[in-house]
PDB file of N, CA and C in Angstrom:
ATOM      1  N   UNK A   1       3.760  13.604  -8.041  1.00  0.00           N
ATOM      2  CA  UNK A   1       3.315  12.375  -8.668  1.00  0.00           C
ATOM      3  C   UNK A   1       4.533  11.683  -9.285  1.00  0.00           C
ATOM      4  N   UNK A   2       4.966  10.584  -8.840  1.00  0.00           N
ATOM      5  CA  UNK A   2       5.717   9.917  -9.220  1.00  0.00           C
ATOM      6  C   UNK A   2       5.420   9.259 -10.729  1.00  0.00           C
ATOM      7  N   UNK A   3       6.260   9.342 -11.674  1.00  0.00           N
ATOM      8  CA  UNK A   3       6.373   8.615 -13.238  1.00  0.00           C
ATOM      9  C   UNK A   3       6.969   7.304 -12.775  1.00  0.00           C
ATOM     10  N   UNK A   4       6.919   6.341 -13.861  1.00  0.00           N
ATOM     11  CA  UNK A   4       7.784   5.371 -14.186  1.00  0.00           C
ATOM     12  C   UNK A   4       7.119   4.896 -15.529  1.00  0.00           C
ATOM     13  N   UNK A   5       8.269   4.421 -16.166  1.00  0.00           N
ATOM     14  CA  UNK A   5       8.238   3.927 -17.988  1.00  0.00           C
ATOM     15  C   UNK A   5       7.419   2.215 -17.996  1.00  0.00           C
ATOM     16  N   UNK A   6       6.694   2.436 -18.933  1.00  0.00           N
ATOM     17  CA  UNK A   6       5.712   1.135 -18.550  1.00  0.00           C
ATOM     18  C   UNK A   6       6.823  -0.242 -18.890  1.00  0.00           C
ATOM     19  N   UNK A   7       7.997   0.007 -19.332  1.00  0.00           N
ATOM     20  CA  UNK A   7       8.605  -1.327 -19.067  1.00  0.00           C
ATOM     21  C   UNK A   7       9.167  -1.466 -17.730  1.00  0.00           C
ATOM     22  N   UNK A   8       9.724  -0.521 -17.168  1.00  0.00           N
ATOM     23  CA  UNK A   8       9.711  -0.956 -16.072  1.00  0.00           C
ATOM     24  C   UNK A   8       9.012  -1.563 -15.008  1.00  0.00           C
ATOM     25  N   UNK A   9       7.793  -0.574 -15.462  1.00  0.00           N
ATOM     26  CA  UNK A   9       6.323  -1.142 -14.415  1.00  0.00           C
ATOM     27  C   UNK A   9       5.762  -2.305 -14.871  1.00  0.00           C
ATOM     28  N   UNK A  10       6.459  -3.445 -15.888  1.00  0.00           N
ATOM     29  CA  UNK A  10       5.980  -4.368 -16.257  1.00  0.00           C
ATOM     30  C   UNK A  10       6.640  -5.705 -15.527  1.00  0.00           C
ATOM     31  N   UNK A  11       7.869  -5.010 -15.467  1.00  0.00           N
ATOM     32  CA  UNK A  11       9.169  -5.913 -14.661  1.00  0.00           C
ATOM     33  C   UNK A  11       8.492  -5.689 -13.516  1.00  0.00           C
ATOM     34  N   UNK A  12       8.218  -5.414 -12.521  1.00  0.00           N
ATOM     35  CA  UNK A  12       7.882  -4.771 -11.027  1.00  0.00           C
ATOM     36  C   UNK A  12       6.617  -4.389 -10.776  1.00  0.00           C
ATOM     37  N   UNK A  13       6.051  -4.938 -11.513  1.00  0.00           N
ATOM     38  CA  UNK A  13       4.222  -4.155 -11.702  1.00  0.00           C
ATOM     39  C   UNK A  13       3.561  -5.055  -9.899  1.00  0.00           C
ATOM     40  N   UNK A  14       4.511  -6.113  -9.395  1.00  0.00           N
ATOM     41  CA  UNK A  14       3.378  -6.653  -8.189  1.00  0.00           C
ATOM     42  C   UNK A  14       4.069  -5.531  -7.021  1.00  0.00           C
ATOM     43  N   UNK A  15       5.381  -5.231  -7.132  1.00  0.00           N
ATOM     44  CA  UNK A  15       6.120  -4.297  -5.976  1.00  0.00           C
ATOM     45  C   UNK A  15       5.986  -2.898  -6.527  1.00  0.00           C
ATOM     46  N   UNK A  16       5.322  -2.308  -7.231  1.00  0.00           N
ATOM     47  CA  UNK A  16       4.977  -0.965  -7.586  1.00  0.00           C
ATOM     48  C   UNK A  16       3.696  -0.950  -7.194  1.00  0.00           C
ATOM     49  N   UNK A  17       2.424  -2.025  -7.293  1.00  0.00           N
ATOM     50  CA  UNK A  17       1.485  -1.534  -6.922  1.00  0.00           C
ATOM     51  C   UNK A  17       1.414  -1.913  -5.368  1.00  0.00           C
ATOM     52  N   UNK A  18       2.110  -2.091  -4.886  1.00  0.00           N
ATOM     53  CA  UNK A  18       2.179  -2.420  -3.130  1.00  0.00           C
ATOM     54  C   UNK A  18       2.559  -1.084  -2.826  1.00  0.00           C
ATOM     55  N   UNK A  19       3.777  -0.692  -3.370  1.00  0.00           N
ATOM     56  CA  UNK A  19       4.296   0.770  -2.863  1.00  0.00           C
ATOM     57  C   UNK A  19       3.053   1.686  -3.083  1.00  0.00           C
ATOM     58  N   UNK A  20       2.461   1.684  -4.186  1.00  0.00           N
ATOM     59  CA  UNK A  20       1.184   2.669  -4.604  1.00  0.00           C
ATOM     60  C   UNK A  20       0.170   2.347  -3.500  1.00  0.00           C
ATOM     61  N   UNK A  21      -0.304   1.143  -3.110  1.00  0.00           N
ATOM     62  CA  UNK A  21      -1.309   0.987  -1.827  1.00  0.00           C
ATOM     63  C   UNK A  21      -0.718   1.286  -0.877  1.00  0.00           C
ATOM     64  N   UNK A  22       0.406   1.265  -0.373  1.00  0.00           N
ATOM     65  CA  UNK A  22       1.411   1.696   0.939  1.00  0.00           C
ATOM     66  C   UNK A  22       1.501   2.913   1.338  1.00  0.00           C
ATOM     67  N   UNK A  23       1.872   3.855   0.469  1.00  0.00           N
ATOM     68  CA  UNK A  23       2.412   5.080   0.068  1.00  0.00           C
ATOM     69  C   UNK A  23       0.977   5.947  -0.126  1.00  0.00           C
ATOM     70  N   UNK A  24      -0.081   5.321  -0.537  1.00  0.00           N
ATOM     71  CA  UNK A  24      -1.079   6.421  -1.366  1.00  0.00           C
ATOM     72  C   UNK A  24      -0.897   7.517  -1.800  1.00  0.00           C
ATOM     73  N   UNK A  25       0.253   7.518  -2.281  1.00  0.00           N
ATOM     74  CA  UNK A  25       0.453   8.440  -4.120  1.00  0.00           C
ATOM     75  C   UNK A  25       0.267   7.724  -5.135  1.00  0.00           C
ATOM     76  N   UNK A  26      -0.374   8.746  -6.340  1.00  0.00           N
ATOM     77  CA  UNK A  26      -0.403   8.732  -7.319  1.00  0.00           C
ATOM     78  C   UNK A  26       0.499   7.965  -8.339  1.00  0.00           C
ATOM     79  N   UNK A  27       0.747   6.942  -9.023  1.00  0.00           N
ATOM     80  CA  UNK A  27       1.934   7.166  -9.970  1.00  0.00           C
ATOM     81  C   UNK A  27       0.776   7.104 -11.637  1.00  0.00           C
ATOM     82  N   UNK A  28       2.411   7.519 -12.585  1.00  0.00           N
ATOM     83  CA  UNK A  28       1.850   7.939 -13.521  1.00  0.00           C
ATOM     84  C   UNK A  28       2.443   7.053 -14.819  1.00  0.00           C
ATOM     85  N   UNK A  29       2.411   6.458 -15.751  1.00  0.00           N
ATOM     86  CA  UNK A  29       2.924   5.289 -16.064  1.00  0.00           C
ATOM     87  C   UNK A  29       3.068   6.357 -17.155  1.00  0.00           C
ATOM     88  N   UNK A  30       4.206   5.783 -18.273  1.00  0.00           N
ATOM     89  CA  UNK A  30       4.725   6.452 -19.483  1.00  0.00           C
ATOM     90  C   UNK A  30       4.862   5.218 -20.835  1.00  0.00           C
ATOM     91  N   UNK A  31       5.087   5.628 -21.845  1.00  0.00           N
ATOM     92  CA  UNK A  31       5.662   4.783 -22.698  1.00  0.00           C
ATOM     93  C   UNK A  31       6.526   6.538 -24.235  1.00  0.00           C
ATOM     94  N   UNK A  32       7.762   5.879 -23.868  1.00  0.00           N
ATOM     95  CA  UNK A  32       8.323   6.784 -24.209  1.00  0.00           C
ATOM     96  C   UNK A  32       8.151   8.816 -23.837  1.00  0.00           C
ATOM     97  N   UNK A  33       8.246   8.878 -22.881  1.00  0.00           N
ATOM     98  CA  UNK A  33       7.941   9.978 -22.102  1.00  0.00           C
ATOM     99  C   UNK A  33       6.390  10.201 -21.905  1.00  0.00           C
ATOM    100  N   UNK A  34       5.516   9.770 -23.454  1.00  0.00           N
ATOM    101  CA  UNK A  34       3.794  10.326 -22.760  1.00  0.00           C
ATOM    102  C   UNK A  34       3.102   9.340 -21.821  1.00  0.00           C
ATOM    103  N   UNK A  35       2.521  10.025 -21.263  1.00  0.00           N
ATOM    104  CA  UNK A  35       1.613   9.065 -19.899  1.00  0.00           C
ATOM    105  C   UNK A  35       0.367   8.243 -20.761  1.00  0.00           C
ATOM    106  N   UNK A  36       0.407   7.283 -19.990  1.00  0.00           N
ATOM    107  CA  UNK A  36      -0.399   6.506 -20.761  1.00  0.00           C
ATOM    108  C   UNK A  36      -1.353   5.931 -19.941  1.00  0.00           C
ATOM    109  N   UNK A  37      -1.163   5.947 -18.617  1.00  0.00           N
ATOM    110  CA  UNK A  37      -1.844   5.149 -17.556  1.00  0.00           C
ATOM    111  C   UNK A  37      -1.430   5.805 -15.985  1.00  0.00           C
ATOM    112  N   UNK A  38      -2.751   5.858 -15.632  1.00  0.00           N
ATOM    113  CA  UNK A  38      -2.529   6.658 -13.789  1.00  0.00           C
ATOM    114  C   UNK A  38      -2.951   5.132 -12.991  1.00  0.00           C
ATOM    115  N   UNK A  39      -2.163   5.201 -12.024  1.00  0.00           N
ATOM    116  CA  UNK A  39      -2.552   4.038 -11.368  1.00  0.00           C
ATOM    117  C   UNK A  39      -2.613   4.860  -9.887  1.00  0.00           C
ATOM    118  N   UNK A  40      -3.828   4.823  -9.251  1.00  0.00           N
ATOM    119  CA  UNK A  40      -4.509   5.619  -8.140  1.00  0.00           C
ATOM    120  C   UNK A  40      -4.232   4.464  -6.599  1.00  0.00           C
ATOM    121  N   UNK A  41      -3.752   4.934  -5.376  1.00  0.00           N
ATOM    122  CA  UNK A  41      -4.370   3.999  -4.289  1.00  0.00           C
ATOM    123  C   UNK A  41      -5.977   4.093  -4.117  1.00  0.00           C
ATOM    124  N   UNK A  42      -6.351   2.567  -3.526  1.00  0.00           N
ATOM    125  CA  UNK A  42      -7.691   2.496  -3.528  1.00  0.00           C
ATOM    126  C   UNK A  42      -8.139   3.802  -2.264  1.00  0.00           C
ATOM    127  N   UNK A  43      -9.504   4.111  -2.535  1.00  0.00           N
ATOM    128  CA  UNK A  43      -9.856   4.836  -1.332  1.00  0.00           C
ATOM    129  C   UNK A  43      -9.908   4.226  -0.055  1.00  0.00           C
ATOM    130  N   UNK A  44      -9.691   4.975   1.048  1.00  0.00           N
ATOM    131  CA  UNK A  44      -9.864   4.290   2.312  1.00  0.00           C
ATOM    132  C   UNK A  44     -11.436   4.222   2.688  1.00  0.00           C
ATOM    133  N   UNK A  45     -11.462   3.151   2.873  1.00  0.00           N
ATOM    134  CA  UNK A  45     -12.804   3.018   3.777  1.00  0.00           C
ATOM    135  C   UNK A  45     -12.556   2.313   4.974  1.00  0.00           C
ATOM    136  N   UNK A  46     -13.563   1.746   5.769  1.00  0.00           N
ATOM    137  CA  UNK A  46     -13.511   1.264   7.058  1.00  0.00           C
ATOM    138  C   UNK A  46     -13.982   0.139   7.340  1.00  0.00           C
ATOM    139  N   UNK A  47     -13.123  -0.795   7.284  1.00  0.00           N
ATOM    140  CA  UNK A  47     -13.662  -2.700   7.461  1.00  0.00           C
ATOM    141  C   UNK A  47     -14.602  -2.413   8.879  1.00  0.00           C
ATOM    142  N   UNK A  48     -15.563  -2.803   8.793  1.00  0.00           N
ATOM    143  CA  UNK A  48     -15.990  -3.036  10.255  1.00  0.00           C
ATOM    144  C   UNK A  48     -15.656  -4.503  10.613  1.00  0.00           C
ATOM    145  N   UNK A  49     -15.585  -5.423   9.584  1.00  0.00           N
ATOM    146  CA  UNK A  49     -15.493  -6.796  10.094  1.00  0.00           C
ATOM    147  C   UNK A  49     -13.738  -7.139   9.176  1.00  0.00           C
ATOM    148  N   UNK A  50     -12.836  -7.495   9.629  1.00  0.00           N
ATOM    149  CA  UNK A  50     -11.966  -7.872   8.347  1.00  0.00           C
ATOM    150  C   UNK A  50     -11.621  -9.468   8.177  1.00  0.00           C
ATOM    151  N   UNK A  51     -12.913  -9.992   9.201  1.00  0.00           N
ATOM    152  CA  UNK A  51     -12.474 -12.083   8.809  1.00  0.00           C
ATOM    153  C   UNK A  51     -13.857 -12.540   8.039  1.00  0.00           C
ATOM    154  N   UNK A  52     -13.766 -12.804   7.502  1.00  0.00           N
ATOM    155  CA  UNK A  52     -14.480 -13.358   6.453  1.00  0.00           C
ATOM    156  C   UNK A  52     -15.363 -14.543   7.251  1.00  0.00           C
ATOM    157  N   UNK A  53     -15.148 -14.695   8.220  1.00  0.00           N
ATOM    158  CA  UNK A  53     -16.087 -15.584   8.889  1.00  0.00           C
ATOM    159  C   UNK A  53     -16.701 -14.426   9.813  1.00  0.00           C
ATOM    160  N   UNK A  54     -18.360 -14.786   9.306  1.00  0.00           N
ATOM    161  CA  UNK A  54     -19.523 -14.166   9.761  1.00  0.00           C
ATOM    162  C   UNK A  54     -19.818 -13.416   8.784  1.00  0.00           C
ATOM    163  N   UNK A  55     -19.043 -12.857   7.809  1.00  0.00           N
ATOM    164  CA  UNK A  55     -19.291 -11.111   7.259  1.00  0.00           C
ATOM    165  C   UNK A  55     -20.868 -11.639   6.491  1.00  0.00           C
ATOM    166  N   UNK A  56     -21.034 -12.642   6.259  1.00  0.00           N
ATOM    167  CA  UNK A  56     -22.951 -12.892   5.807  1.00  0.00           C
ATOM    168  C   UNK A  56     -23.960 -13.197   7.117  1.00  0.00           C
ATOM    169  N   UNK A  57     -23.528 -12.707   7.790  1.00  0.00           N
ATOM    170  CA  UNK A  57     -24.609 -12.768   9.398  1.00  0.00           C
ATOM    171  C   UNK A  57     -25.891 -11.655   8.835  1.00  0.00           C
ATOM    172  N   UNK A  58     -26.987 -12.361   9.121  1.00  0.00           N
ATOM    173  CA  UNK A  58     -28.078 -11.495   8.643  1.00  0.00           C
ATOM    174  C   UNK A  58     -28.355 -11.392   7.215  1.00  0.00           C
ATOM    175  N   UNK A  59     -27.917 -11.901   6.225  1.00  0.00           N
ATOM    176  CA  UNK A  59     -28.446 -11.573   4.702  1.00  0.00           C
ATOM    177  C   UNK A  59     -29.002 -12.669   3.927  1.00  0.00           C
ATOM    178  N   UNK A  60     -28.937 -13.803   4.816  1.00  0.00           N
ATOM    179  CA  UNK A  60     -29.619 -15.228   4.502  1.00  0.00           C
ATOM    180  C   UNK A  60     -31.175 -15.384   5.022  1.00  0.00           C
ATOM    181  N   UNK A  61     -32.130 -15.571   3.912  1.00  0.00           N
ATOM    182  CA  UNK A  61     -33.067 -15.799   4.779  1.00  0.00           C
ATOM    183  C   UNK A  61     -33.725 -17.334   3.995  1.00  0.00           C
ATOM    184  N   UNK A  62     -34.119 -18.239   5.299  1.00  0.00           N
ATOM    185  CA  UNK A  62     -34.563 -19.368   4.758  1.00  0.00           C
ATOM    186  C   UNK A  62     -36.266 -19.265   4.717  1.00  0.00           C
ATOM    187  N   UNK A  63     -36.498 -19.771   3.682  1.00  0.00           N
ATOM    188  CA  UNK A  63     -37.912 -20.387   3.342  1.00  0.00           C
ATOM    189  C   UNK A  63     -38.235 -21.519   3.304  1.00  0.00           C
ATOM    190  N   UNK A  64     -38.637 -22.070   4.740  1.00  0.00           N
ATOM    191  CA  UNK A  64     -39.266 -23.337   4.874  1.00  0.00           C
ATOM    192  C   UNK A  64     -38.080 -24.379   5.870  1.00  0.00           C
ATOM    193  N   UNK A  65     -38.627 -25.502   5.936  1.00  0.00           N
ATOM    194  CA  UNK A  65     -37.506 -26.138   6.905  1.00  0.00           C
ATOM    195  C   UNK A  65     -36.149 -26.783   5.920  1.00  0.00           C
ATOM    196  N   UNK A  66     -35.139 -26.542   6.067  1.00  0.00           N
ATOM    197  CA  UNK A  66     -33.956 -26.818   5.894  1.00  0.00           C
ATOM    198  C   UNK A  66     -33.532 -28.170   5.617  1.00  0.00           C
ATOM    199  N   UNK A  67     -33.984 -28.756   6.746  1.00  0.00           N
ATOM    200  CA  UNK A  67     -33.654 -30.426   7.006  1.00  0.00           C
ATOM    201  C   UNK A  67     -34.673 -31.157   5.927  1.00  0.00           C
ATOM    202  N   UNK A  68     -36.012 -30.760   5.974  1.00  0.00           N
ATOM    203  CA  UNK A  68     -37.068 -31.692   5.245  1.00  0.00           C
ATOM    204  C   UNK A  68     -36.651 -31.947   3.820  1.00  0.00           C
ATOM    205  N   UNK A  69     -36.655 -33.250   3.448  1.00  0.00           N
ATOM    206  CA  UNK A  69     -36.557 -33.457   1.848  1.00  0.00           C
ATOM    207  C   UNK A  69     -37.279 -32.892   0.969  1.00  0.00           C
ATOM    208  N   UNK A  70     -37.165 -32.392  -0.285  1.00  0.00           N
ATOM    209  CA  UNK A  70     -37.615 -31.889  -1.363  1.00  0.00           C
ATOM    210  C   UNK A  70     -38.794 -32.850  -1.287  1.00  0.00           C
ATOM    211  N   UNK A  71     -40.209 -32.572  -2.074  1.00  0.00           N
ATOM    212  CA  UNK A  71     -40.720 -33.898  -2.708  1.00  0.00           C
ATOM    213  C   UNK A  71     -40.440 -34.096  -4.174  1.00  0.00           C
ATOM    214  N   UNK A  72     -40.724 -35.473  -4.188  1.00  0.00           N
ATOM    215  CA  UNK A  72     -40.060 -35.802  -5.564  1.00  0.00           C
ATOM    216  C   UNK A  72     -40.283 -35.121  -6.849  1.00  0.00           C
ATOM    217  N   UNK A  73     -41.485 -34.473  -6.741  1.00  0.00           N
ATOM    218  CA  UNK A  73     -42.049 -33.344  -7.869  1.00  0.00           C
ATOM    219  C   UNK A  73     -41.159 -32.293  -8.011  1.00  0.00           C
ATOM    220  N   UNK A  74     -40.218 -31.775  -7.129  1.00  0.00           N
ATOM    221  CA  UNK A  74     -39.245 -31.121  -7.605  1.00  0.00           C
ATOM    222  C   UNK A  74     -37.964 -31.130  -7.732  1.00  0.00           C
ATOM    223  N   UNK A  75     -37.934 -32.418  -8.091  1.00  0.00           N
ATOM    224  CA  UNK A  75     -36.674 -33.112  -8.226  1.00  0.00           C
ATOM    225  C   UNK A  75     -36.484 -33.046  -9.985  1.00  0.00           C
ATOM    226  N   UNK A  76     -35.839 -32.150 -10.619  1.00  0.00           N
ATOM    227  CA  UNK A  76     -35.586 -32.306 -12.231  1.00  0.00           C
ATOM    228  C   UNK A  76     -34.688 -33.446 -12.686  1.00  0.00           C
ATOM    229  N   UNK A  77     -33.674 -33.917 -11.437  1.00  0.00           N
ATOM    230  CA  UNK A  77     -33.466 -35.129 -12.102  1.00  0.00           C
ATOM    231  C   UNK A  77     -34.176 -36.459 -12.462  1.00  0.00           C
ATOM    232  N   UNK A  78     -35.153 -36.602 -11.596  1.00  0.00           N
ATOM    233  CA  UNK A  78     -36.326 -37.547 -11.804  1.00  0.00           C
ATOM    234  C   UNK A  78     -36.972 -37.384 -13.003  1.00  0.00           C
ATOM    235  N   UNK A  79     -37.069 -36.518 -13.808  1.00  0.00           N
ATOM    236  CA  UNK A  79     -38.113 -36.147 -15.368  1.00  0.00           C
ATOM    237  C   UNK A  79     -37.105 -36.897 -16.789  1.00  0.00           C
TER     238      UNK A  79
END
């Protein structure tokens, strides 16, 4: 398990946690030798989809027709 002193990891905290997702080791953050903070890589899981276009296919469901206008009774800006 790799250490580093939390000022350092303050200077470098966006290129330390890249190496930590890269690497998936452990590091262990300090402030004056005691640890103060574990910073973990995320777990792996498995994108089945990784573009963001489509990933809501199937979880929309409409009630009623889409196109047809409200009637004016439920219009709250009208009151």
């Amino acid at each position: 398990m790799e250490r580093i002193a939390i000022s350092r990891f303050k200077a470098t905290c966006l290129a330390v946690l890249e190496r930590v997702h890269q690497s998936g080791q452990t590091l262990l953050i300090t402030k004056r030798g005691k640890p103060i903070a574990q910073v973990l890589p995320p777990p792996k899981t498995e994108l089945v989809n990784e573009s963001r276009y489509g990933c809501m296919e199937g979880k929309i469901e409409f009630l009623g027709d889409i196109t047809e206008p409200l009637p004016s009774s439920d219009w709250n800006v009208l009151k």
